[in-house]
N, C-alpha and C. Protein backbone atom coordinates (compact mmCIF):
# COMPACT_ATOMS: atom_id res chain seq x y z
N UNK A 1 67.64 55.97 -22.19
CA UNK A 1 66.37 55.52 -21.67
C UNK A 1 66.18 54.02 -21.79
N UNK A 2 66.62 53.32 -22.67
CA UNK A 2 66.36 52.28 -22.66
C UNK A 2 66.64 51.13 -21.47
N UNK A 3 68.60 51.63 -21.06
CA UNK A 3 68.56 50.92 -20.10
C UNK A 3 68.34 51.03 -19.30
N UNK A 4 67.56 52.25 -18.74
CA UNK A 4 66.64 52.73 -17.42
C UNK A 4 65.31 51.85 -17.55
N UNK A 5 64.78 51.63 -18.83
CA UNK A 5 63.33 51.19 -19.26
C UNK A 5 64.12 48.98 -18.76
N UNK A 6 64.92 49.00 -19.06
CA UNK A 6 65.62 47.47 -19.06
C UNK A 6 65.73 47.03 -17.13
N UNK A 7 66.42 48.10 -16.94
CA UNK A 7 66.35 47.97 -15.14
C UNK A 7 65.23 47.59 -14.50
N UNK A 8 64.23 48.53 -15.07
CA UNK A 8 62.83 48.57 -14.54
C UNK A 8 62.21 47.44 -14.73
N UNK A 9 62.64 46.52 -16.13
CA UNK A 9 61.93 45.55 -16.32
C UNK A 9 62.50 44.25 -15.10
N UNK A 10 63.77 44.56 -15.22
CA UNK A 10 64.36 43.79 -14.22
C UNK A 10 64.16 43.72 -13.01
N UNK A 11 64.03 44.59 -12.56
CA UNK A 11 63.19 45.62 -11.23
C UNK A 11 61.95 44.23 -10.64
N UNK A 12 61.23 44.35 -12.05
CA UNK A 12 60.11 44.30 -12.20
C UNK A 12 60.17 42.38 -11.72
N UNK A 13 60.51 41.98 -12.71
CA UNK A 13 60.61 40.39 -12.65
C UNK A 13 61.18 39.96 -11.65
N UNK A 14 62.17 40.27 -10.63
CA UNK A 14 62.78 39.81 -9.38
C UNK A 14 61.88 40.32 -8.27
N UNK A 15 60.45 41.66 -8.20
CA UNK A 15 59.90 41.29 -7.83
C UNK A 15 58.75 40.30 -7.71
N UNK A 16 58.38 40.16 -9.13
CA UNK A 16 57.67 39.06 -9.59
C UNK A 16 57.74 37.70 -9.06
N UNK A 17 59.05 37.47 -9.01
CA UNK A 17 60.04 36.25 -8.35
C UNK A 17 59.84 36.16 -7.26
N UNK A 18 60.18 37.19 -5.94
CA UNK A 18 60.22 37.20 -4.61
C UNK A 18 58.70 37.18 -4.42
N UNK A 19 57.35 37.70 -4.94
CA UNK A 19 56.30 37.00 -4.70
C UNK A 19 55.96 35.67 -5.06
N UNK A 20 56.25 34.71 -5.90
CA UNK A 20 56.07 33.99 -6.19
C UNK A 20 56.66 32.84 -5.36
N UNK A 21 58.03 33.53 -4.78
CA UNK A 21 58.83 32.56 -4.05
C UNK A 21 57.76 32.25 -2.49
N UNK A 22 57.13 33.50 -2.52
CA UNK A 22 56.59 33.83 -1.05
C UNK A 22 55.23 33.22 -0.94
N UNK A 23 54.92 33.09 -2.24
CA UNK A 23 53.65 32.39 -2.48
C UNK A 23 53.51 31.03 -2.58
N UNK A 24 54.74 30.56 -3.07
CA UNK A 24 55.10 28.76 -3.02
C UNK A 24 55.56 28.37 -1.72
N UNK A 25 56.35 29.38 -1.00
CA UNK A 25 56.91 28.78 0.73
C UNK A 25 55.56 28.88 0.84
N UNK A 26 54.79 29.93 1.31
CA UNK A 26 52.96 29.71 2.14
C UNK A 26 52.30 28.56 1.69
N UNK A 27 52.39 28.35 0.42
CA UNK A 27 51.47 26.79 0.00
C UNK A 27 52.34 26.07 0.66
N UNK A 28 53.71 26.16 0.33
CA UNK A 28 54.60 24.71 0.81
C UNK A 28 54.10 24.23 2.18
N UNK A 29 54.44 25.31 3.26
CA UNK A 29 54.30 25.54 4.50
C UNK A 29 52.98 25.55 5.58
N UNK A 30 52.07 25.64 4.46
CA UNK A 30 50.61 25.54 4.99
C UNK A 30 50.38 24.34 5.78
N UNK A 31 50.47 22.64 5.29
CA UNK A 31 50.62 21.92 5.90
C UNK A 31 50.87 21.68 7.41
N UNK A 32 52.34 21.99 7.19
CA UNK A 32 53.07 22.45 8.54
C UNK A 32 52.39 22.99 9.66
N UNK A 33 51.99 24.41 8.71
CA UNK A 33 51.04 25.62 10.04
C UNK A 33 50.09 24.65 10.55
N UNK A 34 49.23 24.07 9.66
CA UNK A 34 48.34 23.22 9.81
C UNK A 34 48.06 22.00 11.15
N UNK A 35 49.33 21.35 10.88
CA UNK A 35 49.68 20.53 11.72
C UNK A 35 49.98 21.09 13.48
N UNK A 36 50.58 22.19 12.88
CA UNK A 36 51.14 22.82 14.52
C UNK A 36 50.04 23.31 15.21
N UNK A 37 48.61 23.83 14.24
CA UNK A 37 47.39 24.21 14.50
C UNK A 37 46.53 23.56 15.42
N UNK A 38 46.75 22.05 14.91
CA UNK A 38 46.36 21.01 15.77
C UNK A 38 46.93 20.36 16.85
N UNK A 39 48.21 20.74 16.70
CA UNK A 39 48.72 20.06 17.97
C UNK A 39 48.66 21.20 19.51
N UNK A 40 48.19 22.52 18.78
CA UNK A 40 48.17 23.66 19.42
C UNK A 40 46.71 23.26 20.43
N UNK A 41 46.03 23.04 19.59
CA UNK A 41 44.72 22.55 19.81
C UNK A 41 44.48 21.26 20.69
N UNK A 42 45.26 20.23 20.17
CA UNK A 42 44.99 18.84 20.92
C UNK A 42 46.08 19.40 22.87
N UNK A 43 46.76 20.52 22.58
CA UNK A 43 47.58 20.63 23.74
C UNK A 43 46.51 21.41 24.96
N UNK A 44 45.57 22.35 24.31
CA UNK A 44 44.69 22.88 25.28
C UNK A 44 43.33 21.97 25.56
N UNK A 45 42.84 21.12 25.11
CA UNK A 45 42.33 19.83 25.16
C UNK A 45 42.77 19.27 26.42
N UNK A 46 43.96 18.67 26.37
CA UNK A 46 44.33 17.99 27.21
C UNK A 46 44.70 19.00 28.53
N UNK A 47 44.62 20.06 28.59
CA UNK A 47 44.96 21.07 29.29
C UNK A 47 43.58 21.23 30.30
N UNK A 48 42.26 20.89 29.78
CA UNK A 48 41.02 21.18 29.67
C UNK A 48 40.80 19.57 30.26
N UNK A 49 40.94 18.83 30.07
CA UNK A 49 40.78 17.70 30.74
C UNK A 49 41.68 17.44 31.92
N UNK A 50 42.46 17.88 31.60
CA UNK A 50 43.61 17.68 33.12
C UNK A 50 42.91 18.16 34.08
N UNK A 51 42.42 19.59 34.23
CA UNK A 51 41.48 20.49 34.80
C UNK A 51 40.32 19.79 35.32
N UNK A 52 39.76 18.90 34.43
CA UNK A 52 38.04 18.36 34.85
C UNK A 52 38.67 17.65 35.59
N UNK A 53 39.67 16.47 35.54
CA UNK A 53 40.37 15.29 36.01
C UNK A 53 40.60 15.43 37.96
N UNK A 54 41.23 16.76 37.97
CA UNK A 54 41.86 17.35 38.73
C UNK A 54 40.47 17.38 39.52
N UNK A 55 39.53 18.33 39.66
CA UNK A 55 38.22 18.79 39.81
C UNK A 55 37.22 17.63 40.24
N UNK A 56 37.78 16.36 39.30
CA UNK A 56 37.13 15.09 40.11
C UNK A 56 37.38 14.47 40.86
N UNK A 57 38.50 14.36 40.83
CA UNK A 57 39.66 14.04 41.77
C UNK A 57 39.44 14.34 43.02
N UNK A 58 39.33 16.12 43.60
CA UNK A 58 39.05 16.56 44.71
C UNK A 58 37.66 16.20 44.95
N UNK A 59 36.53 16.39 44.10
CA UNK A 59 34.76 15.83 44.60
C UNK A 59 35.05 14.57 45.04
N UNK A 60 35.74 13.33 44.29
CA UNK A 60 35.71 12.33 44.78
C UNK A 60 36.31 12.06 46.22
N UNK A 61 37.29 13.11 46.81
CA UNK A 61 37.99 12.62 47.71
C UNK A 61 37.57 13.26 48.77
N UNK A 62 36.59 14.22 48.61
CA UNK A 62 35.37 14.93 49.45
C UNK A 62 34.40 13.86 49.42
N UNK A 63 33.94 13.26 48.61
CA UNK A 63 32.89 12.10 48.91
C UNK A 63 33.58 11.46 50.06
N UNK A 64 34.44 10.80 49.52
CA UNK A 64 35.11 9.96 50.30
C UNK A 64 35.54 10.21 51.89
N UNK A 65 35.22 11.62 52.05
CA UNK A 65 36.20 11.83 53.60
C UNK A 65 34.31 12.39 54.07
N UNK A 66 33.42 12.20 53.65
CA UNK A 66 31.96 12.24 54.05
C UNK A 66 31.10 10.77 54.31
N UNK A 67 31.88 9.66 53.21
CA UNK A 67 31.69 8.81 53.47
C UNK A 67 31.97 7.78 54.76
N UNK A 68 33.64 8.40 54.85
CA UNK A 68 34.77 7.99 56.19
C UNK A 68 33.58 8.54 57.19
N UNK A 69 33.28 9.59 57.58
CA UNK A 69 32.59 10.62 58.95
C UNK A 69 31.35 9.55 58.97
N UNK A 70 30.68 9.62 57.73
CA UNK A 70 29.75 8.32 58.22
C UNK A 70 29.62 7.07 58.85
N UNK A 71 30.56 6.73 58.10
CA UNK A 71 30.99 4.82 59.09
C UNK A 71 32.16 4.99 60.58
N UNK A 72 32.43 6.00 60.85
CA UNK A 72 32.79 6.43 61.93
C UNK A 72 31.55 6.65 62.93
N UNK A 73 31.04 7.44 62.32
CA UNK A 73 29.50 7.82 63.20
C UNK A 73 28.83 6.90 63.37
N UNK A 74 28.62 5.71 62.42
CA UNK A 74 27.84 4.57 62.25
C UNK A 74 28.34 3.60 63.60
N UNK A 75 29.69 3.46 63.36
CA UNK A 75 30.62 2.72 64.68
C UNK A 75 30.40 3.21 65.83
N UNK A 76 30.52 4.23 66.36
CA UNK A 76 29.91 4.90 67.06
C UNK A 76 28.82 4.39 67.56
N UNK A 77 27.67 4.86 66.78
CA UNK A 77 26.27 4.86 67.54
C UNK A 77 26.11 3.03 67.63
N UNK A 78 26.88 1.93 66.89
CA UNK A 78 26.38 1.39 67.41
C UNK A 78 27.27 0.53 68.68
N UNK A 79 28.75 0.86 68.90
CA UNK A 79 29.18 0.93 70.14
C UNK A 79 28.83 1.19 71.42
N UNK A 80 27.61 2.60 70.98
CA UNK A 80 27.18 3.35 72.15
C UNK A 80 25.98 2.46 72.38
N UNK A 81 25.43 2.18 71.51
CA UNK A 81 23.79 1.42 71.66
C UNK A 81 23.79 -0.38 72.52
N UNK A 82 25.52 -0.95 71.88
CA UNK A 82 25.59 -1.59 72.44
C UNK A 82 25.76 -1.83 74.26
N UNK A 83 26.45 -0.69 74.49
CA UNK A 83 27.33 -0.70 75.94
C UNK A 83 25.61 -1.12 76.92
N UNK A 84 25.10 -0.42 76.93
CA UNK A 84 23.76 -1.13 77.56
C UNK A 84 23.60 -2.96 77.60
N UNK A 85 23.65 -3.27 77.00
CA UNK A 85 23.20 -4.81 76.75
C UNK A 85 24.51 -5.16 77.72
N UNK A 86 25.80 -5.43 77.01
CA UNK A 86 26.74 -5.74 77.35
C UNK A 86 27.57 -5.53 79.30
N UNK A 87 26.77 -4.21 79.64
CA UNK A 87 26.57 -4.26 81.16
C UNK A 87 25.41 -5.14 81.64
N UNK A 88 24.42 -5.32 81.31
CA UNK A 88 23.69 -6.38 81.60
C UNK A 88 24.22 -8.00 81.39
N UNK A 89 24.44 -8.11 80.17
CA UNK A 89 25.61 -9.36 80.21
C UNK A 89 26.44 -9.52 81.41
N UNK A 90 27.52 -8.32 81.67
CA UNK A 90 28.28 -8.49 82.48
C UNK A 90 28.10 -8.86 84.01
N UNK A 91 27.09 -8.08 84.19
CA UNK A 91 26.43 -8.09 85.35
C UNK A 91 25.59 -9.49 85.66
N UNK A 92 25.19 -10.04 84.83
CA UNK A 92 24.41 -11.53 85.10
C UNK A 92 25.31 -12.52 84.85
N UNK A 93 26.72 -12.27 84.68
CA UNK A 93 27.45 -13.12 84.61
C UNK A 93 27.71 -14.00 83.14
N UNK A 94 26.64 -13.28 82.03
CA UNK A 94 26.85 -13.81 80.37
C UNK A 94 28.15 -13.76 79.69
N UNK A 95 28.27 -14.87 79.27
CA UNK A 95 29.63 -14.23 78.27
C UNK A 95 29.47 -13.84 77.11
N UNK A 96 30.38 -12.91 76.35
CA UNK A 96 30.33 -12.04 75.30
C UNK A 96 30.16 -13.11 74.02
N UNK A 97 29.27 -13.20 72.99
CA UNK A 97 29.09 -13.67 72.20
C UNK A 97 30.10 -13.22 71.30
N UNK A 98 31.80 -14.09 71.30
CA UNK A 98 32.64 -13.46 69.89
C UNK A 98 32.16 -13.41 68.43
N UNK A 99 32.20 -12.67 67.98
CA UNK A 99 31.68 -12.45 66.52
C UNK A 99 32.87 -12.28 65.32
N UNK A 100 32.84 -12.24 64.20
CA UNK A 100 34.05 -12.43 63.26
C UNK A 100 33.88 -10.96 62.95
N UNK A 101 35.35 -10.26 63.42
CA UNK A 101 35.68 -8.80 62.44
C UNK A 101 35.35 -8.66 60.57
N UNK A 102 34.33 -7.98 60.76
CA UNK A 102 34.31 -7.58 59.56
C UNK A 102 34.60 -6.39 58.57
N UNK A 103 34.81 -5.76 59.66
CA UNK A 103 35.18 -4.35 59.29
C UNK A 103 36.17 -4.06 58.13
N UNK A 104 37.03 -5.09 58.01
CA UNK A 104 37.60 -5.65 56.64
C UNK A 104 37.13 -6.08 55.71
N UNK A 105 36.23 -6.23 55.34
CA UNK A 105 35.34 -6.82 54.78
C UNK A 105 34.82 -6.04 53.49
């Protein structure tokens, strides 16, 4: 019996050991988890902003192609508003007052 009672103790202390080992890697390693926690984190962040980025991206370039239809329309009406005058000019023999392109501008 004894060295059955001796095994057991032995038994006993190598599990003792393998928790302890398991308990010092988790502290050791906590850090680590820690770190990867955050970078897990800072990765859907930026995942989450890419998204808004993206999202503004298209509103802005919908502004922009509402803005274009406007100064198109704007050119327009006042092309059209002009052609009146400018047959009268033509017709009385006026010449066209050149003006500086600004449309670059």
């Amino acid at each position: 019996m004894p060295l059955q009672r001796q095994v057991e103790l032995v038994q006993e202390v190598l599990e003792r050991e393998r928790k302890l080992q398991r308990e010092l890697m988790s502290r050791a390693l906590a850090p680590v988890d820690a770190v990867f926690d955050l970078l897990e984190q800072s990765g859907a962040a930026l995942r989450k902003q890419t998204e808004a980025l993206s999202e503004s991206a298209r509103a802005l370039e919908q502004a922009a192609e509402v803005v274009r239809a406007q100064a198109e329309l704007y050119e327009r009406t006042v092309r059209t508003l002009r052609q009146p005058s400018e047959l009268v000019k033509a017709a009385a023999g006026v010449e066209r007052h050149e003006r500086e392109d600004t449309a670059g501008a």
